[in-house]
PDB file of N, CA and C in Angstrom:
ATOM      1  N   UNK A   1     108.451  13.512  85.718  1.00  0.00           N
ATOM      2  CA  UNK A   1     107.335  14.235  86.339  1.00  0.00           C
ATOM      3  C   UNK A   1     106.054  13.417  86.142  1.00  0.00           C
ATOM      4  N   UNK A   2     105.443  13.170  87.177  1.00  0.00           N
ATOM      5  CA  UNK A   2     103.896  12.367  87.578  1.00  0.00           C
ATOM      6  C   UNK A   2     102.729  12.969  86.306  1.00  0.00           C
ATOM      7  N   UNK A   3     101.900  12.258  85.700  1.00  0.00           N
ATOM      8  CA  UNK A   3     100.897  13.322  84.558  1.00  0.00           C
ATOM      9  C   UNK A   3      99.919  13.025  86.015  1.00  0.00           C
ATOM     10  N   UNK A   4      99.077  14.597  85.766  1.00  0.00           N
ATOM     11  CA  UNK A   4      98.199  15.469  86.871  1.00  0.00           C
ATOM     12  C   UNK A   4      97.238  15.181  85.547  1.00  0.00           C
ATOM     13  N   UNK A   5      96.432  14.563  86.389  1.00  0.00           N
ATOM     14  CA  UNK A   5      94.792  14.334  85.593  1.00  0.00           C
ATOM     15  C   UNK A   5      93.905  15.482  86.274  1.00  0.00           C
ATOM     16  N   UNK A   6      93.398  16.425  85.691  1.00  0.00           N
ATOM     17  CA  UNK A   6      92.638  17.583  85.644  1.00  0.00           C
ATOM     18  C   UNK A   6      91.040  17.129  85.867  1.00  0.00           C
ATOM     19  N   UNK A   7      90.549  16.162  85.503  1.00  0.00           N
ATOM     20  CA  UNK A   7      89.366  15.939  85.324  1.00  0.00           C
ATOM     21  C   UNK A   7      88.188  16.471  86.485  1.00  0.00           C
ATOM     22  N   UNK A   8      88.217  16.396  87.618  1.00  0.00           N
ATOM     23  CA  UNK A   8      87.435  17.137  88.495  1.00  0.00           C
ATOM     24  C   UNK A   8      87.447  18.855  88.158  1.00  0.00           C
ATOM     25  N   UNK A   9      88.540  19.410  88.244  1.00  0.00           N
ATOM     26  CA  UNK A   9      89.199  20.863  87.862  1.00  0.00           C
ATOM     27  C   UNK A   9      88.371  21.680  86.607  1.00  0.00           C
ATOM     28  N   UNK A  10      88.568  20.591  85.723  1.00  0.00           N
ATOM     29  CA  UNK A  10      88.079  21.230  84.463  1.00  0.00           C
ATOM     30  C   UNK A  10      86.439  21.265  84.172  1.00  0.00           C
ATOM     31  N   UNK A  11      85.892  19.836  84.958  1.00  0.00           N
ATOM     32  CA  UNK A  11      84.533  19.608  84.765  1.00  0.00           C
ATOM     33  C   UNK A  11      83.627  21.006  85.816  1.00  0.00           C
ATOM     34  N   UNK A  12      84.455  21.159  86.865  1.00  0.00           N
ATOM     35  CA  UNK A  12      84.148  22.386  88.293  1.00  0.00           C
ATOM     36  C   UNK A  12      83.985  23.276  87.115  1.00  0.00           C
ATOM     37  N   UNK A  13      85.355  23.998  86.654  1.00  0.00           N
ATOM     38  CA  UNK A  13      85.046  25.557  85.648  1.00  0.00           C
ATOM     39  C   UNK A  13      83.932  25.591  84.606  1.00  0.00           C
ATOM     40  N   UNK A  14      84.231  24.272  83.845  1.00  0.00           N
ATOM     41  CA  UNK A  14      82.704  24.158  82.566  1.00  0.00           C
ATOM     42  C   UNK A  14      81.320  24.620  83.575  1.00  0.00           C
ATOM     43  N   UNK A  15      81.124  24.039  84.350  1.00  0.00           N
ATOM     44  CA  UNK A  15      79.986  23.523  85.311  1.00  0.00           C
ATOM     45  C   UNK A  15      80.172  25.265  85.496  1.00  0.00           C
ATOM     46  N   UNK A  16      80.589  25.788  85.881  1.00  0.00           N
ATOM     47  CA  UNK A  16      80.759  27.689  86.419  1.00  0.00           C
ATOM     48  C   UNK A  16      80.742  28.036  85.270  1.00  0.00           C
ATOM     49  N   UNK A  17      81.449  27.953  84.499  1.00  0.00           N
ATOM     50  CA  UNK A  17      80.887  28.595  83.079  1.00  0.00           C
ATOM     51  C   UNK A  17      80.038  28.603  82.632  1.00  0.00           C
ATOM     52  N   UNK A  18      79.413  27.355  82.090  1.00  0.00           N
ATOM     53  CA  UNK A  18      78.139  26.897  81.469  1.00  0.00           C
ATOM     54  C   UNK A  18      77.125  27.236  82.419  1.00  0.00           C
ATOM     55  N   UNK A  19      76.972  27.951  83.551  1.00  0.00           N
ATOM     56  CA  UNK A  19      75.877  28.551  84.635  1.00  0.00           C
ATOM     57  C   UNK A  19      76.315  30.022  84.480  1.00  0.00           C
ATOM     58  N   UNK A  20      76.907  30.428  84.271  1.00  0.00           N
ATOM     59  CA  UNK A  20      76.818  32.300  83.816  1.00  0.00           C
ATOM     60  C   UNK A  20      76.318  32.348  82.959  1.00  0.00           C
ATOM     61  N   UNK A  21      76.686  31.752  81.943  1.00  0.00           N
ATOM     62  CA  UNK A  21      76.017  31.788  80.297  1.00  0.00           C
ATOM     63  C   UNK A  21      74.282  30.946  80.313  1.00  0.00           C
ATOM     64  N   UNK A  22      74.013  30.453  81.176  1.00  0.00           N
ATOM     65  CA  UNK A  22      72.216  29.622  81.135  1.00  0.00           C
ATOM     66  C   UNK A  22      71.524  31.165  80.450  1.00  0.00           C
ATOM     67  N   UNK A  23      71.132  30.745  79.595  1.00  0.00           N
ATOM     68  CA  UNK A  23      69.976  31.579  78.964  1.00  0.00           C
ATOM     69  C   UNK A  23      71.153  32.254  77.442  1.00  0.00           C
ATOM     70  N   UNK A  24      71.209  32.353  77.664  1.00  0.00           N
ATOM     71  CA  UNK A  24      72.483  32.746  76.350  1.00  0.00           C
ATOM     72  C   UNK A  24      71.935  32.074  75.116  1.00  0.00           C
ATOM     73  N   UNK A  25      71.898  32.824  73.794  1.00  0.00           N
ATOM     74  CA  UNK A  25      71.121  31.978  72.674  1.00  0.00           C
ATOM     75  C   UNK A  25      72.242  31.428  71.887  1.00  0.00           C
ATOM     76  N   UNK A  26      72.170  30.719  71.215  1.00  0.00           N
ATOM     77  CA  UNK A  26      72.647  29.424  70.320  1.00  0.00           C
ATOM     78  C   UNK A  26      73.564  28.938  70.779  1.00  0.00           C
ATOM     79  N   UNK A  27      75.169  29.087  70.307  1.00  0.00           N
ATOM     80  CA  UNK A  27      76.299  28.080  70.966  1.00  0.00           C
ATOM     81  C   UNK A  27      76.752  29.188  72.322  1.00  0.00           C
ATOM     82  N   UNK A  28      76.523  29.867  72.419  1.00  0.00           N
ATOM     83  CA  UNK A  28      76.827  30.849  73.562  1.00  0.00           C
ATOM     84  C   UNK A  28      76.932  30.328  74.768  1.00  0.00           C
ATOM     85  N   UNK A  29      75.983  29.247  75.277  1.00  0.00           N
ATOM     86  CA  UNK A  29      75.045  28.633  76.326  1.00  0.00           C
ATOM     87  C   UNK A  29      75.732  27.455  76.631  1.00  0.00           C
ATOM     88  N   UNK A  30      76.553  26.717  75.224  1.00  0.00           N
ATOM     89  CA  UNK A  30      76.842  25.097  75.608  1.00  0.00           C
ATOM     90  C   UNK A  30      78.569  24.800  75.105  1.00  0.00           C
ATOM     91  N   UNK A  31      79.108  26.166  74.249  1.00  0.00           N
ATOM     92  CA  UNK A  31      80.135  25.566  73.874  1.00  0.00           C
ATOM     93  C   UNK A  31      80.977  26.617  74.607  1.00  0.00           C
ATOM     94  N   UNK A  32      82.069  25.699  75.152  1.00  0.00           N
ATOM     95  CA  UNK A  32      83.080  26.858  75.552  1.00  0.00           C
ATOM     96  C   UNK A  32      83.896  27.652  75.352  1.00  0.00           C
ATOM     97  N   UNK A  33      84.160  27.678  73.699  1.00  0.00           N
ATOM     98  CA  UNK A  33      84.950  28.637  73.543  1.00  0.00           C
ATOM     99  C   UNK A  33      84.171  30.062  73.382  1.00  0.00           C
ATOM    100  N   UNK A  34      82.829  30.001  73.133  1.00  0.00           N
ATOM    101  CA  UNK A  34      81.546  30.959  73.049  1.00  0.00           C
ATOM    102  C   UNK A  34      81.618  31.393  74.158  1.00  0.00           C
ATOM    103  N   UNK A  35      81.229  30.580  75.182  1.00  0.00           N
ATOM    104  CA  UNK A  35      80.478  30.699  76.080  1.00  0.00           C
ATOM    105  C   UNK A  35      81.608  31.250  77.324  1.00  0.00           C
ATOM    106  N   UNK A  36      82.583  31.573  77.028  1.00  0.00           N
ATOM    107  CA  UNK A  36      83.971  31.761  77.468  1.00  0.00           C
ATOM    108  C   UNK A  36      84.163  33.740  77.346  1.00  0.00           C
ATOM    109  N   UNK A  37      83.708  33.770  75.612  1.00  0.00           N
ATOM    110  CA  UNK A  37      83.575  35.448  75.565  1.00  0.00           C
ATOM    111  C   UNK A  37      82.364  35.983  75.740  1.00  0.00           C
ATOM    112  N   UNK A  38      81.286  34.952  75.551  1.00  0.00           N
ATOM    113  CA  UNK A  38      80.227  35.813  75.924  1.00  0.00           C
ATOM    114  C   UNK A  38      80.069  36.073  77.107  1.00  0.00           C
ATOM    115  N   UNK A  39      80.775  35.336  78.857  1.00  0.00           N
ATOM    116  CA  UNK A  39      80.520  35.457  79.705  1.00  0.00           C
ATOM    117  C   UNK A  39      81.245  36.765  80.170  1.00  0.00           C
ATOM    118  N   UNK A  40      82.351  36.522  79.025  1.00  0.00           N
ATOM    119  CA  UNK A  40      83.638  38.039  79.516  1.00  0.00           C
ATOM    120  C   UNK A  40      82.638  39.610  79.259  1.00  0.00           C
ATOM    121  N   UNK A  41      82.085  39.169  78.087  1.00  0.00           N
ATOM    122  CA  UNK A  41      81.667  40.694  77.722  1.00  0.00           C
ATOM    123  C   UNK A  41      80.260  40.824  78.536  1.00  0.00           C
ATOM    124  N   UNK A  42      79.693  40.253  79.224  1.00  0.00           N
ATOM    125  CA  UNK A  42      78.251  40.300  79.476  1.00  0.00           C
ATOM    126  C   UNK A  42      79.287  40.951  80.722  1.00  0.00           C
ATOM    127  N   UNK A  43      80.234  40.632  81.127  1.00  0.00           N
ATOM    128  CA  UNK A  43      80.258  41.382  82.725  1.00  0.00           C
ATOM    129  C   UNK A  43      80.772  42.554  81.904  1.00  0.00           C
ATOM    130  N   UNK A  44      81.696  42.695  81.225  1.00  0.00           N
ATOM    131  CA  UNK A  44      81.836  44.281  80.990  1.00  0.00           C
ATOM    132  C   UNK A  44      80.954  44.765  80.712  1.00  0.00           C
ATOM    133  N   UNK A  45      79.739  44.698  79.985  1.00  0.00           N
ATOM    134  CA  UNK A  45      77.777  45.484  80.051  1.00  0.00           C
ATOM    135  C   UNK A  45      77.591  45.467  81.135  1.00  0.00           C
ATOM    136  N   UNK A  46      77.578  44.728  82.274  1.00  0.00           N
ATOM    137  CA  UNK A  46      76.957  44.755  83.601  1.00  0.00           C
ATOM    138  C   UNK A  46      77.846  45.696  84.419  1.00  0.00           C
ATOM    139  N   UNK A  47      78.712  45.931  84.243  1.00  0.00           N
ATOM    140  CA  UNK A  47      80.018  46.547  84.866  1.00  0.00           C
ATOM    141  C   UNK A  47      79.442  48.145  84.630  1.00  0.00           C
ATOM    142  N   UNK A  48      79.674  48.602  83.190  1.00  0.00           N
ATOM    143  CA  UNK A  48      79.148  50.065  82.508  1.00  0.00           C
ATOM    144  C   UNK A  48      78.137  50.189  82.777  1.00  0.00           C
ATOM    145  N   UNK A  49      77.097  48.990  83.110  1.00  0.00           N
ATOM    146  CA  UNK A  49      75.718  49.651  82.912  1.00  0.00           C
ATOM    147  C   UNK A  49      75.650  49.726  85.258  1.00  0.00           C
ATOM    148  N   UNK A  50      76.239  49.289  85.190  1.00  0.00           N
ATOM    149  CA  UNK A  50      76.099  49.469  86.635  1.00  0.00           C
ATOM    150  C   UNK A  50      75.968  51.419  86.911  1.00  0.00           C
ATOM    151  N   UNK A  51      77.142  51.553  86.792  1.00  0.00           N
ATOM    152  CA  UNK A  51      78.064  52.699  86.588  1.00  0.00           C
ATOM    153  C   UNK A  51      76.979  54.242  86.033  1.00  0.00           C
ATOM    154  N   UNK A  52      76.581  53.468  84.904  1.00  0.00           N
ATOM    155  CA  UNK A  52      75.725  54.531  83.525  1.00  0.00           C
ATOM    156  C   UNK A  52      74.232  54.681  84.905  1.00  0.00           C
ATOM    157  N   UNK A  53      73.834  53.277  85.368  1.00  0.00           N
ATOM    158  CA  UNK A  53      72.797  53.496  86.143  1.00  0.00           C
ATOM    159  C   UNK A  53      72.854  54.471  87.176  1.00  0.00           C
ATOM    160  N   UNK A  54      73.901  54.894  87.831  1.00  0.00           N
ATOM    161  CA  UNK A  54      73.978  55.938  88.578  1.00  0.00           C
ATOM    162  C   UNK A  54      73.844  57.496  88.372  1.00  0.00           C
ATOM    163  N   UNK A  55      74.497  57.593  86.823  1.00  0.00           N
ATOM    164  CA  UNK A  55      74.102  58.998  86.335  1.00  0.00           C
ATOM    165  C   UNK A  55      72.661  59.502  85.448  1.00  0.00           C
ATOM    166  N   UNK A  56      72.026  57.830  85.085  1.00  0.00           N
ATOM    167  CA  UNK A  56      70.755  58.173  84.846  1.00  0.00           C
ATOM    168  C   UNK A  56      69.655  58.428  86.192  1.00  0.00           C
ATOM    169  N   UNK A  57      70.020  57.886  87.099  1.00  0.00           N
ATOM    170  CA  UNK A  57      69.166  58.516  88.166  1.00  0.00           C
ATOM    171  C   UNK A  57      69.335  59.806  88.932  1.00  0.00           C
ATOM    172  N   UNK A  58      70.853  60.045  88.608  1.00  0.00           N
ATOM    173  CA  UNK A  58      70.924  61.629  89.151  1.00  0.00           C
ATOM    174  C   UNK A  58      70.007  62.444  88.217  1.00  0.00           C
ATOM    175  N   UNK A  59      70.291  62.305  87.065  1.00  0.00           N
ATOM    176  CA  UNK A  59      69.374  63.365  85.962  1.00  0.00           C
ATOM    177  C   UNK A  59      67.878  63.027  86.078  1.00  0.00           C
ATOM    178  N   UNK A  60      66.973  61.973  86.323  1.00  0.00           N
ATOM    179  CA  UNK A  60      65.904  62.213  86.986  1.00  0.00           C
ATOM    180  C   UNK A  60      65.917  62.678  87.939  1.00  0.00           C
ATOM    181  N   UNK A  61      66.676  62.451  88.906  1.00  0.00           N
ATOM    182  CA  UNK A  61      66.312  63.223  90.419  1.00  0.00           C
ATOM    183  C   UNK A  61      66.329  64.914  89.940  1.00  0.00           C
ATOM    184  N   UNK A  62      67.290  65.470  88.999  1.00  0.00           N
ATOM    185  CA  UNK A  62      67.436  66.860  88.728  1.00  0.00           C
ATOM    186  C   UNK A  62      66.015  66.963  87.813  1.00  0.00           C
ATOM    187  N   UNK A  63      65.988  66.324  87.244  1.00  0.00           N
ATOM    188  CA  UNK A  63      64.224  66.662  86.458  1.00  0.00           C
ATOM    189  C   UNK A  63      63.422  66.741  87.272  1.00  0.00           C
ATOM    190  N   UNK A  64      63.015  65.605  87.879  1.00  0.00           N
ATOM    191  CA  UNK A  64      62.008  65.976  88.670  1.00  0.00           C
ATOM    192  C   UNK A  64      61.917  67.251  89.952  1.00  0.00           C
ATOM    193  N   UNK A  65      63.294  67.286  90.566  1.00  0.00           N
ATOM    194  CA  UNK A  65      63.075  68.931  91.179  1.00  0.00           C
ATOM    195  C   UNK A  65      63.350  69.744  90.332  1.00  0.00           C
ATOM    196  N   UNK A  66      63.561  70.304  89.165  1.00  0.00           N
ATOM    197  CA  UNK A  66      63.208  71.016  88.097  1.00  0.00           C
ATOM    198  C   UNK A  66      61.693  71.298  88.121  1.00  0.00           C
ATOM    199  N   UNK A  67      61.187  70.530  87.675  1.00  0.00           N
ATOM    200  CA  UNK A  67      59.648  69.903  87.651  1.00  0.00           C
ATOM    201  C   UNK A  67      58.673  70.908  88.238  1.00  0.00           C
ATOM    202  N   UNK A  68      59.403  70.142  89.880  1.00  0.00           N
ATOM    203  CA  UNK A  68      58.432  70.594  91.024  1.00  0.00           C
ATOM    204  C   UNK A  68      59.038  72.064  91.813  1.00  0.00           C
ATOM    205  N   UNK A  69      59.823  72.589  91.590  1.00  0.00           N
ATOM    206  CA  UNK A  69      60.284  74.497  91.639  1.00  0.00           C
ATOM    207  C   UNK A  69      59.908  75.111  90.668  1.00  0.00           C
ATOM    208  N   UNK A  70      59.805  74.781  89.200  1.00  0.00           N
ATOM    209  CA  UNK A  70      59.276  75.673  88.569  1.00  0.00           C
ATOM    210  C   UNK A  70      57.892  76.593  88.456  1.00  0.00           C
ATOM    211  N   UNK A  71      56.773  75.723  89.600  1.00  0.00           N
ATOM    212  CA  UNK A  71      55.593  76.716  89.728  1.00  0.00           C
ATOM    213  C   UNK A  71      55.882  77.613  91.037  1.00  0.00           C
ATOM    214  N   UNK A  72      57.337  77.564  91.426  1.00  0.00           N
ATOM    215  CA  UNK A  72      57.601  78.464  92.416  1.00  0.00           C
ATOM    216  C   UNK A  72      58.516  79.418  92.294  1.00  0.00           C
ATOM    217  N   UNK A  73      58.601  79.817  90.985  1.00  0.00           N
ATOM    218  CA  UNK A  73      58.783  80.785  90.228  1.00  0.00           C
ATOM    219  C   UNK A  73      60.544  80.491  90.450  1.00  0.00           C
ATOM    220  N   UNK A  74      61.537  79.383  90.494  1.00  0.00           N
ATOM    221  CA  UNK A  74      62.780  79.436  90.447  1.00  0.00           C
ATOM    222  C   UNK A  74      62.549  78.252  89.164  1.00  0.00           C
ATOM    223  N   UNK A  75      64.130  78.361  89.215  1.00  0.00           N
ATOM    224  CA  UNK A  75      65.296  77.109  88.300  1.00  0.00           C
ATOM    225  C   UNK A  75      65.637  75.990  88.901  1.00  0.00           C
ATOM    226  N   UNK A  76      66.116  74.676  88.859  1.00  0.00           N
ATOM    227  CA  UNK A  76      66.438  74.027  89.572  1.00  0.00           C
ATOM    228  C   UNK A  76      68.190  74.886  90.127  1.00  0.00           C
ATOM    229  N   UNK A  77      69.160  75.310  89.299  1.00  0.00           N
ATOM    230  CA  UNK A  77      70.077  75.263  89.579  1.00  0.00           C
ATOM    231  C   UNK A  77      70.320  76.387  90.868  1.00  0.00           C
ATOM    232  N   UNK A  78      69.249  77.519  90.872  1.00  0.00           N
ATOM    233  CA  UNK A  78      68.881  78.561  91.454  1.00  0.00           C
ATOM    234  C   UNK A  78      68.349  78.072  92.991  1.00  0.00           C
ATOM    235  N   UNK A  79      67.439  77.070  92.576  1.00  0.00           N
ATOM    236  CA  UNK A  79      67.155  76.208  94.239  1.00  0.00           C
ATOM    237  C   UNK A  79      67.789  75.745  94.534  1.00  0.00           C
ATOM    238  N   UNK A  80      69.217  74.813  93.847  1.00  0.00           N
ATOM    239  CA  UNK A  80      69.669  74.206  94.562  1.00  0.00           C
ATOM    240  C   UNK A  80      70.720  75.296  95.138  1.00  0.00           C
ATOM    241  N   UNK A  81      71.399  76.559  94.662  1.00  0.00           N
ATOM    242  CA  UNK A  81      72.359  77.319  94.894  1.00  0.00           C
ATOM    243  C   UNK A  81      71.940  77.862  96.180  1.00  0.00           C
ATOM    244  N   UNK A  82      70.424  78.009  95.938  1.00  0.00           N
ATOM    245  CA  UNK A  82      70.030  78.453  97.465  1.00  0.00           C
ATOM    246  C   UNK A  82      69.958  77.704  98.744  1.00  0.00           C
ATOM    247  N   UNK A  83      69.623  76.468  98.341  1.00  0.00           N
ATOM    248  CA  UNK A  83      70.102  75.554  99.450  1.00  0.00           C
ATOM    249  C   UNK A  83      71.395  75.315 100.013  1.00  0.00           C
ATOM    250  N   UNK A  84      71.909  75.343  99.606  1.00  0.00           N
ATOM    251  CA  UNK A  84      73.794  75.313  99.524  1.00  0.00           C
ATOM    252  C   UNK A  84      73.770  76.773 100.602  1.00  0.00           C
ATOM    253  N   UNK A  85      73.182  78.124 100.286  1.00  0.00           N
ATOM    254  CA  UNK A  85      73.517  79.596 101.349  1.00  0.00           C
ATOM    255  C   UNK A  85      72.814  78.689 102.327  1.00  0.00           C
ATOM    256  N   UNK A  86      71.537  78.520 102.350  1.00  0.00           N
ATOM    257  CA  UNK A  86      70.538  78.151 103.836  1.00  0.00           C
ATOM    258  C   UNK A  86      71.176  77.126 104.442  1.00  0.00           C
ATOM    259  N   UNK A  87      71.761  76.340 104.001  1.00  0.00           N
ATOM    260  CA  UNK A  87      72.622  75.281 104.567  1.00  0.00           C
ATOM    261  C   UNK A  87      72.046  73.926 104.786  1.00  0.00           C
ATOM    262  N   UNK A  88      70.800  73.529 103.843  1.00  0.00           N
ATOM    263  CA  UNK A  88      70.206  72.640 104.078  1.00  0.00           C
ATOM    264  C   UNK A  88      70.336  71.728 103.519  1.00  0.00           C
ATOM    265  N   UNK A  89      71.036  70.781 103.627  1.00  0.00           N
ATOM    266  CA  UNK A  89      71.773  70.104 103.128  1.00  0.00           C
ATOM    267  C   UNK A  89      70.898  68.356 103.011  1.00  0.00           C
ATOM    268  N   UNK A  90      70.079  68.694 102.300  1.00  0.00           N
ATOM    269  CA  UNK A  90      69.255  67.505 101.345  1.00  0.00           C
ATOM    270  C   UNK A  90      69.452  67.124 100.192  1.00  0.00           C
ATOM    271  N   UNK A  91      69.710  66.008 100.063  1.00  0.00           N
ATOM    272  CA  UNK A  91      70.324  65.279  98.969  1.00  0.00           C
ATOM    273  C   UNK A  91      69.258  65.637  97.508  1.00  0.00           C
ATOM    274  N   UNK A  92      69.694  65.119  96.262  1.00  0.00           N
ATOM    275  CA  UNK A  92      68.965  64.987  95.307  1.00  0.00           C
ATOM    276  C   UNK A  92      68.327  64.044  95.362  1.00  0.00           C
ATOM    277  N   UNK A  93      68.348  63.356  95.355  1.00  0.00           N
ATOM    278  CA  UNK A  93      67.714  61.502  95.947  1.00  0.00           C
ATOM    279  C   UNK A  93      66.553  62.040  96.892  1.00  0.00           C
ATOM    280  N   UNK A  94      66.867  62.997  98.021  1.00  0.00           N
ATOM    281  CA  UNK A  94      65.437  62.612  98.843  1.00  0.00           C
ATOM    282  C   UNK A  94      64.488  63.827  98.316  1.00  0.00           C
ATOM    283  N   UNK A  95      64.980  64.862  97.636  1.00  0.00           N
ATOM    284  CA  UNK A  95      64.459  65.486  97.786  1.00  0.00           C
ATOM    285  C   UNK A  95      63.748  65.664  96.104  1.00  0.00           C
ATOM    286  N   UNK A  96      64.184  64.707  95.072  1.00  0.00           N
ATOM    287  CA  UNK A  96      63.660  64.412  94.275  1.00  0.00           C
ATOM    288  C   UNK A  96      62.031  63.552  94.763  1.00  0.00           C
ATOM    289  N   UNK A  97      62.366  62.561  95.830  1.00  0.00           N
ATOM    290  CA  UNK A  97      61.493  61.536  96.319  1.00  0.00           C
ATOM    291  C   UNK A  97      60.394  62.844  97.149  1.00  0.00           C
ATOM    292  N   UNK A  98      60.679  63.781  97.511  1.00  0.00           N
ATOM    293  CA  UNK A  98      59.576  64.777  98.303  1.00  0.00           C
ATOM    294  C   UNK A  98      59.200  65.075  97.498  1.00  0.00           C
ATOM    295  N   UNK A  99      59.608  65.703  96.339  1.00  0.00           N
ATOM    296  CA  UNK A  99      58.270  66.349  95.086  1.00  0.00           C
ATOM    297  C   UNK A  99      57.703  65.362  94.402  1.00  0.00           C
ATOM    298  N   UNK A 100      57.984  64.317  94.736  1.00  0.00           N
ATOM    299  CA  UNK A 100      57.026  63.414  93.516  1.00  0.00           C
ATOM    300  C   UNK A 100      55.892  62.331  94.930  1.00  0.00           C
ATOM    301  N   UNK A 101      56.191  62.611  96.217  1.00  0.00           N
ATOM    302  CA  UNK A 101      55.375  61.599  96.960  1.00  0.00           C
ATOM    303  C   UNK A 101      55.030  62.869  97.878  1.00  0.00           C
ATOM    304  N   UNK A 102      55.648  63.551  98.076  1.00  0.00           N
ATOM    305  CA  UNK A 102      54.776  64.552  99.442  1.00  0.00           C
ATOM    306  C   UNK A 102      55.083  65.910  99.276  1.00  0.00           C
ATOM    307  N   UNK A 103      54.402  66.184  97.895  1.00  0.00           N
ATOM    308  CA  UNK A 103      54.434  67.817  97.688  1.00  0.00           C
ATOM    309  C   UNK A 103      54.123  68.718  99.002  1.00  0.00           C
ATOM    310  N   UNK A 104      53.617  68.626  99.326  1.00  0.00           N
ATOM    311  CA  UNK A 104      53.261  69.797 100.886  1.00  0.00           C
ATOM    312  C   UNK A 104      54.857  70.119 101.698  1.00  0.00           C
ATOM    313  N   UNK A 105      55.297  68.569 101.625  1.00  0.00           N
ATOM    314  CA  UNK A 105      56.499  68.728 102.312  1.00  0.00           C
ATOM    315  C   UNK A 105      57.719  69.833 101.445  1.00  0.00           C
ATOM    316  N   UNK A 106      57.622  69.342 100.496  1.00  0.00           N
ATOM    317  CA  UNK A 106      58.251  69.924  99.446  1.00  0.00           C
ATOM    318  C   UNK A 106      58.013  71.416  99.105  1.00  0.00           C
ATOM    319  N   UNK A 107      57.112  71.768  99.297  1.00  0.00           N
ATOM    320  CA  UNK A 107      56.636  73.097  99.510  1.00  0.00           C
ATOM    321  C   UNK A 107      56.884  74.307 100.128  1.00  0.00           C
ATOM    322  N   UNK A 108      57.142  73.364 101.459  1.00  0.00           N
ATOM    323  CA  UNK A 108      57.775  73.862 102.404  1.00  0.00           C
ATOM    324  C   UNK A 108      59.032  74.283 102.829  1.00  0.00           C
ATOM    325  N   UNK A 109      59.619  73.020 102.450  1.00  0.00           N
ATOM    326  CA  UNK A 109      61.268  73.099 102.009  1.00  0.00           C
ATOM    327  C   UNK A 109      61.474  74.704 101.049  1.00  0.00           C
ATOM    328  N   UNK A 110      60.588  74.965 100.036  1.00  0.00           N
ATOM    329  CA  UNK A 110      60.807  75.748  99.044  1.00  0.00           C
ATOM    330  C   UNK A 110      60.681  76.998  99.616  1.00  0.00           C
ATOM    331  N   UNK A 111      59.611  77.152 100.709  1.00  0.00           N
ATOM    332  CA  UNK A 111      59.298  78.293 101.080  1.00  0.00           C
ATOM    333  C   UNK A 111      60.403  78.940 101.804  1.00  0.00           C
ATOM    334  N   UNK A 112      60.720  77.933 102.675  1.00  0.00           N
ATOM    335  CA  UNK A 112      62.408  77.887 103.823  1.00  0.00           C
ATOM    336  C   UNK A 112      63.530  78.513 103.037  1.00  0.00           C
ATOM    337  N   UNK A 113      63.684  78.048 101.962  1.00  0.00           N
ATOM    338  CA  UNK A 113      64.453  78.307 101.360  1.00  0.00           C
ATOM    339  C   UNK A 113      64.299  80.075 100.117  1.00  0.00           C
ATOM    340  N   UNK A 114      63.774  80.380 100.077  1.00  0.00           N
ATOM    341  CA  UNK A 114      62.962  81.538  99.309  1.00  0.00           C
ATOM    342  C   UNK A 114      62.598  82.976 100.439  1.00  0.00           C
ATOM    343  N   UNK A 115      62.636  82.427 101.683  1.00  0.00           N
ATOM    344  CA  UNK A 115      63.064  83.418 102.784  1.00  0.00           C
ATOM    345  C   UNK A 115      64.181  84.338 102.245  1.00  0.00           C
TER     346      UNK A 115
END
């Protein structure tokens, strides 16, 4: 069997490796057997925190319409139950974004709904 010289192959992966890991502190950054697990576990943090980022913005979006129904004498869970009968079917996302940029609008929504 012919010996297969690797040398392009191996220098390509270092070269991809050693560029995920740029900024990485001490041997993390330059040696590869480091720089091999630190690249593994930095995607599993980026992976969870992807993930985690989605349920921390639902729970602001529920705070903040919490927030902005409570001087209208409900609960959030109570407004949203009522939206669900009226059938108005606005997300938490936008309608978090109406009480914190265009209360009037938001107001309104509340009133619609409180019929």
């Amino acid at each position: 069997m012919p010996r297969v010289k690797r040398g392009k192959t191996h220098v390509a992966k270092r070269k991809r490796l050693f560029k995920q890991a740029k900024g990485f502190r001490w041997g993390r950054k330059n040696v590869i057997r480091l720089a091999k697990t630190a690249v593994i576990k930095a995607g599993v943090h980026a992976y969870r925190g992807r993930k985690g980022k989605k349920r921390t913005n639902r729970a602001l979006w529920q705070i903040r319409i919490n927030a902005a129904v409570r001087p209208h004498g409900l609960s959030y869970s109570k407004f949203i139950n009522l939206l669900k009968v009226k059938k108005i079917e606005l997300d938490r996302k936008v309608l978090s974004e109406l009480a914190a940029k265009h209360p009037k609008v938001f107001d309104a929504i509340v009133k619609e709904v409180k019929k």
